[in-house]
PDB file of N, CA and C in Angstrom:
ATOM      1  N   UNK A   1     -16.639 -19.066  27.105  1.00  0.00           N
ATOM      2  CA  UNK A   1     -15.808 -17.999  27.637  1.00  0.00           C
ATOM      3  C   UNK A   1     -16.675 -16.982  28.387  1.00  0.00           C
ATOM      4  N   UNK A   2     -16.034 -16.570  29.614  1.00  0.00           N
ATOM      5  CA  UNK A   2     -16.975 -15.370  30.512  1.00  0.00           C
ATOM      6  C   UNK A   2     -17.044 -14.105  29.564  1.00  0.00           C
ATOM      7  N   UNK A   3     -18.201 -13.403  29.817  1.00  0.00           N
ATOM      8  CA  UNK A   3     -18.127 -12.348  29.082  1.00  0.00           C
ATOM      9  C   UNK A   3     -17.576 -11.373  29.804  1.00  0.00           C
ATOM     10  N   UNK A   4     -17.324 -11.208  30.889  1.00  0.00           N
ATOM     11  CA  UNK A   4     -16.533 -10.575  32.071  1.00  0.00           C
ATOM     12  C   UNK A   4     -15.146 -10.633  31.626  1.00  0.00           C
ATOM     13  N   UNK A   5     -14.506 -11.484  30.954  1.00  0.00           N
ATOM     14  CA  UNK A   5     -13.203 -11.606  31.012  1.00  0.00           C
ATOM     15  C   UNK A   5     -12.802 -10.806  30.034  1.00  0.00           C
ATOM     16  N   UNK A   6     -12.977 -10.336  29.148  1.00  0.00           N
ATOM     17  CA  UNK A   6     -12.185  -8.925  28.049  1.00  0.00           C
ATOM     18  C   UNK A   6     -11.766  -7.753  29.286  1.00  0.00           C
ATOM     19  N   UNK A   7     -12.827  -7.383  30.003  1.00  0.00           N
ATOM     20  CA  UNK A   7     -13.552  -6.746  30.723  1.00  0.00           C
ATOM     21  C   UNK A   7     -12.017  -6.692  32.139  1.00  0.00           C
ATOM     22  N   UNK A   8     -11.859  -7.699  32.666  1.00  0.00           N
ATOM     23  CA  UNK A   8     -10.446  -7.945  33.332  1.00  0.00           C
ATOM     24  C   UNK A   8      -9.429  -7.735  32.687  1.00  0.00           C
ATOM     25  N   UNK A   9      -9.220  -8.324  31.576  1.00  0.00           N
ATOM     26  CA  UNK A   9      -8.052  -7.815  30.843  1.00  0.00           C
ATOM     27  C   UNK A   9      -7.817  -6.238  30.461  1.00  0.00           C
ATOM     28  N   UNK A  10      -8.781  -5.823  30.056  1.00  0.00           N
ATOM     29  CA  UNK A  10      -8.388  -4.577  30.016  1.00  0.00           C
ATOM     30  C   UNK A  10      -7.912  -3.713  31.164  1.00  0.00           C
ATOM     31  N   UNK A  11      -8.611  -4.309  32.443  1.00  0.00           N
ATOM     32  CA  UNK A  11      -7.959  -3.653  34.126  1.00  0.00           C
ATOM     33  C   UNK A  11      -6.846  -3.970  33.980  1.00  0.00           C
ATOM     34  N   UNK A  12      -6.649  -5.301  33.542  1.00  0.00           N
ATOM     35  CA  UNK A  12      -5.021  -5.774  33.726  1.00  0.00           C
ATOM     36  C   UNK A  12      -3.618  -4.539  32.903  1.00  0.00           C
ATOM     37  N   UNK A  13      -4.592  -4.278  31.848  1.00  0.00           N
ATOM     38  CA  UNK A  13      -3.520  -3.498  30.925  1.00  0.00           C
ATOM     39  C   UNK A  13      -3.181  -1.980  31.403  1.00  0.00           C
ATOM     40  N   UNK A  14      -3.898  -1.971  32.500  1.00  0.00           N
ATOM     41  CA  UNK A  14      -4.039  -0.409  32.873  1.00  0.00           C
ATOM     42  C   UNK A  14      -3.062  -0.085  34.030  1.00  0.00           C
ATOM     43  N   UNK A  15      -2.176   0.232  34.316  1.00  0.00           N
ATOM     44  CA  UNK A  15      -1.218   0.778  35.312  1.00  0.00           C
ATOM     45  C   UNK A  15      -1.089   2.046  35.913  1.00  0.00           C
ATOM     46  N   UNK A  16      -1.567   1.997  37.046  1.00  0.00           N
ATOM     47  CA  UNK A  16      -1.172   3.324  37.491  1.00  0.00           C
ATOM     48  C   UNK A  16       0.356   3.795  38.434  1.00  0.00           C
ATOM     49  N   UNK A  17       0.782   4.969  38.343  1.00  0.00           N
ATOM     50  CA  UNK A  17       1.843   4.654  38.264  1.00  0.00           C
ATOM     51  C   UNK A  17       1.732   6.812  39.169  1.00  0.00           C
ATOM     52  N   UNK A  18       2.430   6.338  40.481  1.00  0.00           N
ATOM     53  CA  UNK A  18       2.777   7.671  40.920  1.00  0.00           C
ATOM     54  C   UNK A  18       3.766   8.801  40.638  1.00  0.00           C
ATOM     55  N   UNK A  19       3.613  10.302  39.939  1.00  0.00           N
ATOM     56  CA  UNK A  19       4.815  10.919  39.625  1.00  0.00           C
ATOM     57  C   UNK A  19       4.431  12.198  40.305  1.00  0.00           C
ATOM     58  N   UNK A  20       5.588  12.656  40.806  1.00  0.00           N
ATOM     59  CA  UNK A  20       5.342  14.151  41.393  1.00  0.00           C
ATOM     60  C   UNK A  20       3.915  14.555  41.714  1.00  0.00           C
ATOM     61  N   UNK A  21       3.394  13.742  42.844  1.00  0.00           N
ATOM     62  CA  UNK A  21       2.305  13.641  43.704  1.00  0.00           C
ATOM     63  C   UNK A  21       1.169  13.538  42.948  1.00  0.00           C
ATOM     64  N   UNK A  22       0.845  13.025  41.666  1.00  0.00           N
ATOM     65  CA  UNK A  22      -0.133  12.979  41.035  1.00  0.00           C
ATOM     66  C   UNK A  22      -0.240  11.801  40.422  1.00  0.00           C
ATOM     67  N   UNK A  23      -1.220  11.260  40.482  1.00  0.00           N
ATOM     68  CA  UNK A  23      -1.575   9.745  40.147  1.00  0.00           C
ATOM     69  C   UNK A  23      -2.225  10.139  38.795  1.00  0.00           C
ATOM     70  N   UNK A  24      -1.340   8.648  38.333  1.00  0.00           N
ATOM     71  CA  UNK A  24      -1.746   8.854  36.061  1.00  0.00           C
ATOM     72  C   UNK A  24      -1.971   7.585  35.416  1.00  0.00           C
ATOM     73  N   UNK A  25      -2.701   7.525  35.486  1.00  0.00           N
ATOM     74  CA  UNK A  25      -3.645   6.196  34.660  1.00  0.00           C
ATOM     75  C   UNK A  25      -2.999   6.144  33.398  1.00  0.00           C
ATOM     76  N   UNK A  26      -1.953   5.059  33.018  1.00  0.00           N
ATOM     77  CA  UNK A  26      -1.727   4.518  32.198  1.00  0.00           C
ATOM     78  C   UNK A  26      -1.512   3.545  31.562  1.00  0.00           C
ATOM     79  N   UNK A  27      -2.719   3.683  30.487  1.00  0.00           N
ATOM     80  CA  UNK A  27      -2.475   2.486  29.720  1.00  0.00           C
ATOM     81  C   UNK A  27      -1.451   2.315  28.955  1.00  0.00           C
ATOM     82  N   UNK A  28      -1.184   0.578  28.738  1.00  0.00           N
ATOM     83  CA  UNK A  28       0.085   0.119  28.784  1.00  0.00           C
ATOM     84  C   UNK A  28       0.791   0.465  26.908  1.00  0.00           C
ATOM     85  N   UNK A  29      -0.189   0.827  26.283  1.00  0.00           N
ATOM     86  CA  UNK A  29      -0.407   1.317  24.658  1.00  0.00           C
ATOM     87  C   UNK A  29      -0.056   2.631  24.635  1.00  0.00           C
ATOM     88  N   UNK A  30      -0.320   3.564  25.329  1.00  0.00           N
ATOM     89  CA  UNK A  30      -0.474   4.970  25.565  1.00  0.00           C
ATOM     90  C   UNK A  30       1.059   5.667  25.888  1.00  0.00           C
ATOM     91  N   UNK A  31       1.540   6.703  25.687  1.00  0.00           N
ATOM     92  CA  UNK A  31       2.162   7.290  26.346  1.00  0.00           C
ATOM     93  C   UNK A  31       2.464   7.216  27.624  1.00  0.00           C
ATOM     94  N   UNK A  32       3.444   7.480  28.492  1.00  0.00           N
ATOM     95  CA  UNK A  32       3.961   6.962  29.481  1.00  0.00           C
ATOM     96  C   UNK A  32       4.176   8.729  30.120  1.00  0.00           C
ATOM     97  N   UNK A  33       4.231   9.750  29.458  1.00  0.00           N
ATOM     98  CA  UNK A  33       4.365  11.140  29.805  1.00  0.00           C
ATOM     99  C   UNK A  33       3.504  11.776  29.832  1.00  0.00           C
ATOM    100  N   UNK A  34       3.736  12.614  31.053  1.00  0.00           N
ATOM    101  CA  UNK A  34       2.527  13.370  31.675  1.00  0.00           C
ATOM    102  C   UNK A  34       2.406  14.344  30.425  1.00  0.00           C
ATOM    103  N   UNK A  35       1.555  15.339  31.151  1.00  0.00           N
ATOM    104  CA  UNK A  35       0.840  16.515  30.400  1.00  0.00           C
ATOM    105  C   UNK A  35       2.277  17.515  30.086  1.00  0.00           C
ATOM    106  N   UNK A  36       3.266  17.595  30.924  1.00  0.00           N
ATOM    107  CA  UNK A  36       4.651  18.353  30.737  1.00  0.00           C
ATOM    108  C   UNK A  36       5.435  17.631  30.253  1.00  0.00           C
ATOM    109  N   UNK A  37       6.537  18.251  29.905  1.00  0.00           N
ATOM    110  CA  UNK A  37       7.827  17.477  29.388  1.00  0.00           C
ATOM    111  C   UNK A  37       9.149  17.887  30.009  1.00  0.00           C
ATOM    112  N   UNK A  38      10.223  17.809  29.945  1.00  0.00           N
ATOM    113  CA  UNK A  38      11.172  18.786  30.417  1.00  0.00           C
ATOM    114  C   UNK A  38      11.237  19.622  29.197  1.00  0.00           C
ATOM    115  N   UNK A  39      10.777  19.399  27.910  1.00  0.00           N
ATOM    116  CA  UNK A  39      11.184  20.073  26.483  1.00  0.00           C
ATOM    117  C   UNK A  39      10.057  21.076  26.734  1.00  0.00           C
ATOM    118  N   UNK A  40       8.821  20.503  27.253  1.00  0.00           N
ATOM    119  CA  UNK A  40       7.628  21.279  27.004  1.00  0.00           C
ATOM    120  C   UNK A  40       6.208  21.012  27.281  1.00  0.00           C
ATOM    121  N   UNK A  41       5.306  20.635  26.480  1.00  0.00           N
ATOM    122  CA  UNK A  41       4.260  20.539  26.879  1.00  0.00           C
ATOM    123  C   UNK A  41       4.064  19.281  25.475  1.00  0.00           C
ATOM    124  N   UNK A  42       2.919  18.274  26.268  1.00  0.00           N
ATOM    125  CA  UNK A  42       2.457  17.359  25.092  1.00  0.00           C
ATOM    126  C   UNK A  42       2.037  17.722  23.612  1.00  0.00           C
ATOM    127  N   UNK A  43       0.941  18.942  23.944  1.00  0.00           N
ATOM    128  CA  UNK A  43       0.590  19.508  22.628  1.00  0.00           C
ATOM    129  C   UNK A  43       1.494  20.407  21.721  1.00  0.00           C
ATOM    130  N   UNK A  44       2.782  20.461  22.353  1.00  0.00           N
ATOM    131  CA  UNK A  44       4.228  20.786  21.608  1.00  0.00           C
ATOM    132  C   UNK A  44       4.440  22.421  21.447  1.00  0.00           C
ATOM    133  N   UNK A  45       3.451  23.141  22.663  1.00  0.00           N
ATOM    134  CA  UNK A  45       3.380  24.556  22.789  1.00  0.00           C
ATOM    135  C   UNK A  45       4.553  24.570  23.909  1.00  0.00           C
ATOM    136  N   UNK A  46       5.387  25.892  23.965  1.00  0.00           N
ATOM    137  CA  UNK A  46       6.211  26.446  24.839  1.00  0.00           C
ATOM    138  C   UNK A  46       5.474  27.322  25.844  1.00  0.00           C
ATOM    139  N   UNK A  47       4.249  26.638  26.548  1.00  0.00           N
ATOM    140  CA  UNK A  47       3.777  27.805  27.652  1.00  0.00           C
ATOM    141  C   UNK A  47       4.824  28.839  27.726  1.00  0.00           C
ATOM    142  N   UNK A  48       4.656  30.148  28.603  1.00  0.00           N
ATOM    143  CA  UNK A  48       5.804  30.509  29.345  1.00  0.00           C
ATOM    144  C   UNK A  48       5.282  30.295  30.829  1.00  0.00           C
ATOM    145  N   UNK A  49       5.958  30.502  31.978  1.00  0.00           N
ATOM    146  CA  UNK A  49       5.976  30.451  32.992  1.00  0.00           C
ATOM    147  C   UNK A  49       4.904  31.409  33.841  1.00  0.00           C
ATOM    148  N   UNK A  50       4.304  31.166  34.535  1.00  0.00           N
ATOM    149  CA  UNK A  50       3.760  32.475  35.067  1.00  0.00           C
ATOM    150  C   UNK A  50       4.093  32.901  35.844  1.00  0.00           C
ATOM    151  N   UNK A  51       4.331  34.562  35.744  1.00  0.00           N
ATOM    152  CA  UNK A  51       5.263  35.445  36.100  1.00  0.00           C
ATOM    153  C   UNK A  51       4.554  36.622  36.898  1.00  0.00           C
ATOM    154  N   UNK A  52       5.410  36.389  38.654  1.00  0.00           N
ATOM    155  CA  UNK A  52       5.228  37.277  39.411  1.00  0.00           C
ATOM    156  C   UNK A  52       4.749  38.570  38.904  1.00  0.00           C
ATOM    157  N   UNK A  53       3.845  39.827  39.434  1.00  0.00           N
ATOM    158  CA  UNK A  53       4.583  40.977  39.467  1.00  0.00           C
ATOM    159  C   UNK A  53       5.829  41.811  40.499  1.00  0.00           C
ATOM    160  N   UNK A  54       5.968  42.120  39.547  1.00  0.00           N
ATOM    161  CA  UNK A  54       7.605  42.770  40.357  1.00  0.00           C
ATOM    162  C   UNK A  54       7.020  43.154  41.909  1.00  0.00           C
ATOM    163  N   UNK A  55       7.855  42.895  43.076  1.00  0.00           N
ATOM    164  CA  UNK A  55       7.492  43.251  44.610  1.00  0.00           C
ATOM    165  C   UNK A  55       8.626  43.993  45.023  1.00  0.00           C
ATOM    166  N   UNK A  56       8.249  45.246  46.206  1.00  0.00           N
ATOM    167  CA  UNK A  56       9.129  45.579  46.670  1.00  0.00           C
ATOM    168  C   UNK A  56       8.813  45.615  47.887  1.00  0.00           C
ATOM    169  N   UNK A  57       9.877  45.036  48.522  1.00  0.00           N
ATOM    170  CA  UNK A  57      10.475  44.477  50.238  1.00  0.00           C
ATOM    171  C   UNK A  57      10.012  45.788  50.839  1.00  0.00           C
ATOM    172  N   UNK A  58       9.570  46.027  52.026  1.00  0.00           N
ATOM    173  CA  UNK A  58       9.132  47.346  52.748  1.00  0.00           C
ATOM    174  C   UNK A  58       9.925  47.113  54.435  1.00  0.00           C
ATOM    175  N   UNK A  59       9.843  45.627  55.032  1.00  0.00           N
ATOM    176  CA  UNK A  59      10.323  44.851  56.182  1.00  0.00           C
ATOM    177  C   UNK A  59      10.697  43.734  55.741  1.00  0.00           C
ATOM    178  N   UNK A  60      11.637  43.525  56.815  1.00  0.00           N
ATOM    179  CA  UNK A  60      12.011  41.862  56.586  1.00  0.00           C
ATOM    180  C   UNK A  60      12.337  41.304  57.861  1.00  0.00           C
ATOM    181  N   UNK A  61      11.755  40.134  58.641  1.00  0.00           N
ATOM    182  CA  UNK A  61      12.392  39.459  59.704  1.00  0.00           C
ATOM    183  C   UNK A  61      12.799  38.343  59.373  1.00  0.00           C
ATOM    184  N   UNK A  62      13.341  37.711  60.445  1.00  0.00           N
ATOM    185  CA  UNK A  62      14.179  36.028  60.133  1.00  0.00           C
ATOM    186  C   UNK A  62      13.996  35.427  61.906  1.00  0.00           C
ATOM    187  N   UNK A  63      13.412  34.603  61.792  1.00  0.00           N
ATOM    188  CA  UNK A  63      13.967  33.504  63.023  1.00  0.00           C
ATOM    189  C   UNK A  63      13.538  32.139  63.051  1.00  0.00           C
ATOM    190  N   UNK A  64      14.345  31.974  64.137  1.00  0.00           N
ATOM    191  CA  UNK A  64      14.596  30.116  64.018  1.00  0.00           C
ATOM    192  C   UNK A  64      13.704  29.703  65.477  1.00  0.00           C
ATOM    193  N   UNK A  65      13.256  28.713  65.152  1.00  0.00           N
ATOM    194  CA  UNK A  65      12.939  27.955  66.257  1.00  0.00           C
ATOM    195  C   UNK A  65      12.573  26.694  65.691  1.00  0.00           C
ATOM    196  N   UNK A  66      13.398  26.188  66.724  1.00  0.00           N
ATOM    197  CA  UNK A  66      13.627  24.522  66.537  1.00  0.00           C
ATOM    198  C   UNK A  66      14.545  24.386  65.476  1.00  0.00           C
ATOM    199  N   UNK A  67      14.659  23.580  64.453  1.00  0.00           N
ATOM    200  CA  UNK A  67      14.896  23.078  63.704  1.00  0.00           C
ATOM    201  C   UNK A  67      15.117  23.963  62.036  1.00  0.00           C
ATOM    202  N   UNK A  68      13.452  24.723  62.833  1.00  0.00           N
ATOM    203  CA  UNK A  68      12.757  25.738  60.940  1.00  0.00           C
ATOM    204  C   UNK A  68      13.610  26.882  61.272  1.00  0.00           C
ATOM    205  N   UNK A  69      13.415  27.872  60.157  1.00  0.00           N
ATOM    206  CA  UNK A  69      13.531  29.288  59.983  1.00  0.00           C
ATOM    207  C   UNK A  69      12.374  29.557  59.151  1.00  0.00           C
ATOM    208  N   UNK A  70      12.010  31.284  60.052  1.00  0.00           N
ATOM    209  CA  UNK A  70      11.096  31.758  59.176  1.00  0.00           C
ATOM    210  C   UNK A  70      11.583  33.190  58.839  1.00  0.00           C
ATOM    211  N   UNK A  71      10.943  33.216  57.503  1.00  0.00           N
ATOM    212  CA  UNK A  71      11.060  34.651  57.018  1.00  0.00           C
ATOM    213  C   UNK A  71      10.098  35.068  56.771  1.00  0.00           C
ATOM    214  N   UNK A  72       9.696  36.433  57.508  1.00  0.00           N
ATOM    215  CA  UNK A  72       8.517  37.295  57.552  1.00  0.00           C
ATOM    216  C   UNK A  72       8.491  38.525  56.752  1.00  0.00           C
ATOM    217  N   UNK A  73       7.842  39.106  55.915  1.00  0.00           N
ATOM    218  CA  UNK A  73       8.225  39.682  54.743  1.00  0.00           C
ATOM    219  C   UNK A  73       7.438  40.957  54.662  1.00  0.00           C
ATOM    220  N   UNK A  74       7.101  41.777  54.631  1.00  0.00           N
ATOM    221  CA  UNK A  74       6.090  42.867  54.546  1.00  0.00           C
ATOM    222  C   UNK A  74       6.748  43.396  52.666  1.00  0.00           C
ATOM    223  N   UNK A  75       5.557  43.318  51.904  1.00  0.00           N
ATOM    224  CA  UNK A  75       6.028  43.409  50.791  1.00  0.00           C
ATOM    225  C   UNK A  75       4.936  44.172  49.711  1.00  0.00           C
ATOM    226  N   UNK A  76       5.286  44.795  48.741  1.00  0.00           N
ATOM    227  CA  UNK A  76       4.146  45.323  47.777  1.00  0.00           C
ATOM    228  C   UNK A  76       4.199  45.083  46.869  1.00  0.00           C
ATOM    229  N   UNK A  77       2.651  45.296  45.797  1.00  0.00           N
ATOM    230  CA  UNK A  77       3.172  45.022  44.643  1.00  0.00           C
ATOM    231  C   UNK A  77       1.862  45.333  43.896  1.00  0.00           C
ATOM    232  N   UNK A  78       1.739  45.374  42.556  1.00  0.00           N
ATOM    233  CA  UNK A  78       0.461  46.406  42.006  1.00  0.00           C
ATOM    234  C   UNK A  78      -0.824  45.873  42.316  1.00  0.00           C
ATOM    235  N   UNK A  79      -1.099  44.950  43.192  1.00  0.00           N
ATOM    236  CA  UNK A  79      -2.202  44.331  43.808  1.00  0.00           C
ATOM    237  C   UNK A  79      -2.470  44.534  45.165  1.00  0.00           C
ATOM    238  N   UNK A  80      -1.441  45.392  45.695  1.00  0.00           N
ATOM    239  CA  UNK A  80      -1.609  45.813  47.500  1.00  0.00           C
ATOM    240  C   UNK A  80      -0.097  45.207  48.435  1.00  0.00           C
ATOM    241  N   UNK A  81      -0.650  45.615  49.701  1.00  0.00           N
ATOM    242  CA  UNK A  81       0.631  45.099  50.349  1.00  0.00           C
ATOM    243  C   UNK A  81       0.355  43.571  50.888  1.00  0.00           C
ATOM    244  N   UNK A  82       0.944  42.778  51.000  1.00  0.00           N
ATOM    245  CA  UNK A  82       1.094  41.950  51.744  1.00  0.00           C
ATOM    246  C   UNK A  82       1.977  41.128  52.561  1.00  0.00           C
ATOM    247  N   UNK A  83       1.270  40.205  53.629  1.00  0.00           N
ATOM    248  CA  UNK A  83       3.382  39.822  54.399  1.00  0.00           C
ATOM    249  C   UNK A  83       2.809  38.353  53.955  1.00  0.00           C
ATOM    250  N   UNK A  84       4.740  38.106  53.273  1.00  0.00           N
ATOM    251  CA  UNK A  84       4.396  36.771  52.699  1.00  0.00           C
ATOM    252  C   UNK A  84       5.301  36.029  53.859  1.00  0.00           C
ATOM    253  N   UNK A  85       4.986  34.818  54.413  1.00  0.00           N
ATOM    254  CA  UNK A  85       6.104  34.032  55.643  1.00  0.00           C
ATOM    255  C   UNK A  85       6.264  32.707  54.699  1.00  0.00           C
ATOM    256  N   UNK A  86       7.366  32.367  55.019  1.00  0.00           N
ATOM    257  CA  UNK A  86       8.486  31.670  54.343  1.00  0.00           C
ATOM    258  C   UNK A  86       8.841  30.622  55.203  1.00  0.00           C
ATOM    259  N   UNK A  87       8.491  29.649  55.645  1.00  0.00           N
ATOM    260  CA  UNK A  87       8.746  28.174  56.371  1.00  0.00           C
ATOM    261  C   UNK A  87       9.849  27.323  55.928  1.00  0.00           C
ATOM    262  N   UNK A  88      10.893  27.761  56.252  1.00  0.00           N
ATOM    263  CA  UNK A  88      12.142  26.520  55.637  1.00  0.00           C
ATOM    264  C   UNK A  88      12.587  25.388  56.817  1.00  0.00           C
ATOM    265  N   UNK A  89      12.784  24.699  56.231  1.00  0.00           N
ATOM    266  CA  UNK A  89      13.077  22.975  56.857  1.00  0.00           C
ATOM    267  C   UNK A  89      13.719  22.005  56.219  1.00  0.00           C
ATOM    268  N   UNK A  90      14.728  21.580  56.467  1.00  0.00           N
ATOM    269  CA  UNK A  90      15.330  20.741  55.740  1.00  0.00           C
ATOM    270  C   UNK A  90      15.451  20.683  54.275  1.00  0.00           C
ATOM    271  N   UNK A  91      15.471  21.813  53.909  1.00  0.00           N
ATOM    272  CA  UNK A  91      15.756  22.527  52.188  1.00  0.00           C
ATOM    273  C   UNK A  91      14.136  22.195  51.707  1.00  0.00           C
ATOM    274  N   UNK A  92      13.062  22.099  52.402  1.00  0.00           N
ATOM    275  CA  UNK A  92      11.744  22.093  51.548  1.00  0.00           C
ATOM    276  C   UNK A  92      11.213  23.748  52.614  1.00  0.00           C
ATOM    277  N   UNK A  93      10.737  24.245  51.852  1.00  0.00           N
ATOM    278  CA  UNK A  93       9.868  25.920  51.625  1.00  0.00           C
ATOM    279  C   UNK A  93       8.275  25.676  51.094  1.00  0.00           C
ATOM    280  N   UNK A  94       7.742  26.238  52.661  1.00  0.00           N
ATOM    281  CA  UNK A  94       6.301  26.585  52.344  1.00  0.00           C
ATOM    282  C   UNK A  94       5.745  28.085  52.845  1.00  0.00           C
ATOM    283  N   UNK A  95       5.024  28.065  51.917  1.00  0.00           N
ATOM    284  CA  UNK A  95       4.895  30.116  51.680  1.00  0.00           C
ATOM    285  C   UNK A  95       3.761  30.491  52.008  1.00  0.00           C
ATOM    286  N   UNK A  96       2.908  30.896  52.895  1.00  0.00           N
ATOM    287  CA  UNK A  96       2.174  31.410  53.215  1.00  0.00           C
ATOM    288  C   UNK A  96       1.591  32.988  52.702  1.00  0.00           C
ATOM    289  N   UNK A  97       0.807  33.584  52.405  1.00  0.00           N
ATOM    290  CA  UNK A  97       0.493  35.326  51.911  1.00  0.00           C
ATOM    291  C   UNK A  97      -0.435  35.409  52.772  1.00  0.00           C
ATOM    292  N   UNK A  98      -0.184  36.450  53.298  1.00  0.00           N
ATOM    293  CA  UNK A  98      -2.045  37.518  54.330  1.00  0.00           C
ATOM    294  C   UNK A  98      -1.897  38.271  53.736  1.00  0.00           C
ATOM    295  N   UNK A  99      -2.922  38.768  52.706  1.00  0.00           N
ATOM    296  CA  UNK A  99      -3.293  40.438  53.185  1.00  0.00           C
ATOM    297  C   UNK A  99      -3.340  41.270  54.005  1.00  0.00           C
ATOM    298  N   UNK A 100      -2.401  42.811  53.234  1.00  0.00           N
ATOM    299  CA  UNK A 100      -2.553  43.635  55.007  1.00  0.00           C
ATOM    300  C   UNK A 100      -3.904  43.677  55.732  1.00  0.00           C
ATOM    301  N   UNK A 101      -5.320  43.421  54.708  1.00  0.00           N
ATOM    302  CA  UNK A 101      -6.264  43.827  55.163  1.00  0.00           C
ATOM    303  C   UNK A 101      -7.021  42.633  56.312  1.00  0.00           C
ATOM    304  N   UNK A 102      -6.125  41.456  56.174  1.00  0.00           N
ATOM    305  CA  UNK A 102      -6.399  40.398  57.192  1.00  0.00           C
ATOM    306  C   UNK A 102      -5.627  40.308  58.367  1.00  0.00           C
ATOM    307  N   UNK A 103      -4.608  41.011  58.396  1.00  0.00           N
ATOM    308  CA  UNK A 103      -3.544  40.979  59.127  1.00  0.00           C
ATOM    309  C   UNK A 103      -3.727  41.073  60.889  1.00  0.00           C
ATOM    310  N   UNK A 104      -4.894  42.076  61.058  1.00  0.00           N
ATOM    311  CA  UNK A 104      -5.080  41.913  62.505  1.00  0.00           C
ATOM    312  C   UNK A 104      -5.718  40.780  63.046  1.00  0.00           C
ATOM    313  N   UNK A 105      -6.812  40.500  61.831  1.00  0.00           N
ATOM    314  CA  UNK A 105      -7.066  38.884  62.456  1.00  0.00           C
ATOM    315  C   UNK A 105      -6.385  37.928  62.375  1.00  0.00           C
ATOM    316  N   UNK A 106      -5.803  37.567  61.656  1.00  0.00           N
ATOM    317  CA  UNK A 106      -4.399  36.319  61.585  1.00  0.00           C
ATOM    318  C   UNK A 106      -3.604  36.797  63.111  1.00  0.00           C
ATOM    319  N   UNK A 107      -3.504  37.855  63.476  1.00  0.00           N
ATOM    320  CA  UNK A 107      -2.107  37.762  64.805  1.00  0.00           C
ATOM    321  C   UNK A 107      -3.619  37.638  65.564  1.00  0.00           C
ATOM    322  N   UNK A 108      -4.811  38.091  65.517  1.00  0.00           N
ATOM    323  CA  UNK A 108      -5.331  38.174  66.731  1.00  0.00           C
ATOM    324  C   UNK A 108      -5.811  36.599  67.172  1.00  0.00           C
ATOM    325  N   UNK A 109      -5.944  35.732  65.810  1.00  0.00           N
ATOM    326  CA  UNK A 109      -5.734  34.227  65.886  1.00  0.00           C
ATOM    327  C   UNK A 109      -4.776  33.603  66.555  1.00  0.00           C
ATOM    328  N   UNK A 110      -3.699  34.258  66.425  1.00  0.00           N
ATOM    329  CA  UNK A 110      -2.311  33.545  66.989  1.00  0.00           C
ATOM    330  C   UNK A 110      -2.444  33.891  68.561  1.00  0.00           C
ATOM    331  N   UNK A 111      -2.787  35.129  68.794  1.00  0.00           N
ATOM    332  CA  UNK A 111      -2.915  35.278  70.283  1.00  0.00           C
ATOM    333  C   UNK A 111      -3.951  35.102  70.561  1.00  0.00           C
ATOM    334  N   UNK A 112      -5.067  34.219  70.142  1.00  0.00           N
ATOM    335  CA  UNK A 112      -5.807  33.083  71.319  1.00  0.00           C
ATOM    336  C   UNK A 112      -5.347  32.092  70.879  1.00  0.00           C
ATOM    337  N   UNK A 113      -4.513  31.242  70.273  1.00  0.00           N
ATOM    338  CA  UNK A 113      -4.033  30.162  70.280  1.00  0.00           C
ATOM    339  C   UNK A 113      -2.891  30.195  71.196  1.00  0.00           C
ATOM    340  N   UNK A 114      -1.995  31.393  71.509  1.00  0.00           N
ATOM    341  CA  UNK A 114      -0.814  31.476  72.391  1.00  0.00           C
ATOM    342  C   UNK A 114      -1.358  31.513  73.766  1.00  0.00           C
ATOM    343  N   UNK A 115      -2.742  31.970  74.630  1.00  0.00           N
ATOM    344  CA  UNK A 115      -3.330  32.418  75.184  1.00  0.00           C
ATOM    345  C   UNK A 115      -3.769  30.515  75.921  1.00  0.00           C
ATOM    346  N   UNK A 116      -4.025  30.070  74.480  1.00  0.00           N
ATOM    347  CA  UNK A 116      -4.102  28.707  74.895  1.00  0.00           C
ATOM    348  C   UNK A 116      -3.558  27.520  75.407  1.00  0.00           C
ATOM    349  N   UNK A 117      -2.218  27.937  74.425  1.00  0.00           N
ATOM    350  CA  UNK A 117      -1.362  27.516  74.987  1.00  0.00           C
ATOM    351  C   UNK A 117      -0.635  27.590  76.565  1.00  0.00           C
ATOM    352  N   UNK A 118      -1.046  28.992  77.121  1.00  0.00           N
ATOM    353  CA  UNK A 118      -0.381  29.109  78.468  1.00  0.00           C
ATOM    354  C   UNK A 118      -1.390  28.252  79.596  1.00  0.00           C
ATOM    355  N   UNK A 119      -2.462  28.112  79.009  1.00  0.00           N
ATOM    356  CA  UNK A 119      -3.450  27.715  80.114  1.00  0.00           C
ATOM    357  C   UNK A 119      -2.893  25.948  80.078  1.00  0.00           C
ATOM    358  N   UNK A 120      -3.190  25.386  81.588  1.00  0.00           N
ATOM    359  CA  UNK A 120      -2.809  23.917  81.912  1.00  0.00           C
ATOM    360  C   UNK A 120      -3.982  23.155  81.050  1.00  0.00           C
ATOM    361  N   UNK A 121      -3.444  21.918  80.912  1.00  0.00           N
ATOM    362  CA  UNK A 121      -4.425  20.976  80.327  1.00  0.00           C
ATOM    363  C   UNK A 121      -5.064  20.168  81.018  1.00  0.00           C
TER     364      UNK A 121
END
């Protein structure tokens, strides 16, 4: 008998198996559930959630182009101000934060990329 061959079998027993974008090595003996549960957590603790601090709205814009909507947010909260933008598309949301203290460079980014855009290719 190869001595290699336990050695395969055990690859064989091993499945990986994709869930909510994270790849989980499981063996076929083992539990089949991730580190969460819908009840809770494996080690049978009730984390709680981690929880914003409270923000208050100062501005608010909204617009569409194309397809998306964005929401532009000027907002505070016991850590400083910041504008959070809000990317919606086809019911999936991606959230962006600047600091006010980055804020002139992020637009001054956008206007040499807009700058770039006007020039021919």
């Amino acid at each position: 008998m190869d001595s290699r061959r336990p050695l395969a079998d055990r690859e064989n027993q091993i499945k990986s198996q994709s869930r909510e974008g994270i790849l989980f090595m499981i063996d076929t003996g083992a539990s089949a559930q991730p580190p969460w549960t819908r009840t809770g957590y494996r080690d049978g603790s009730d984390r709680p959630a981690r929880v914003r601090p409270p923000e208050t709205v100062l501005a608010q814009e909204e617009l569409a182009v194309e397809r998306k909507k964005f929401k532009l947010s000027l907002r505070q909260n016991d850590r400083g101000r910041f504008v959070r933008v809000i990317e919606e598309c086809g019911g999936v949301h991606n959230t962006v934060i600047i600091p006010v203290d980055g804020l002139a460079e992020f637009i001054g980014a956008l206007q040499k990329l807009e700058r770039a855009c006007a020039r021919p290719a």
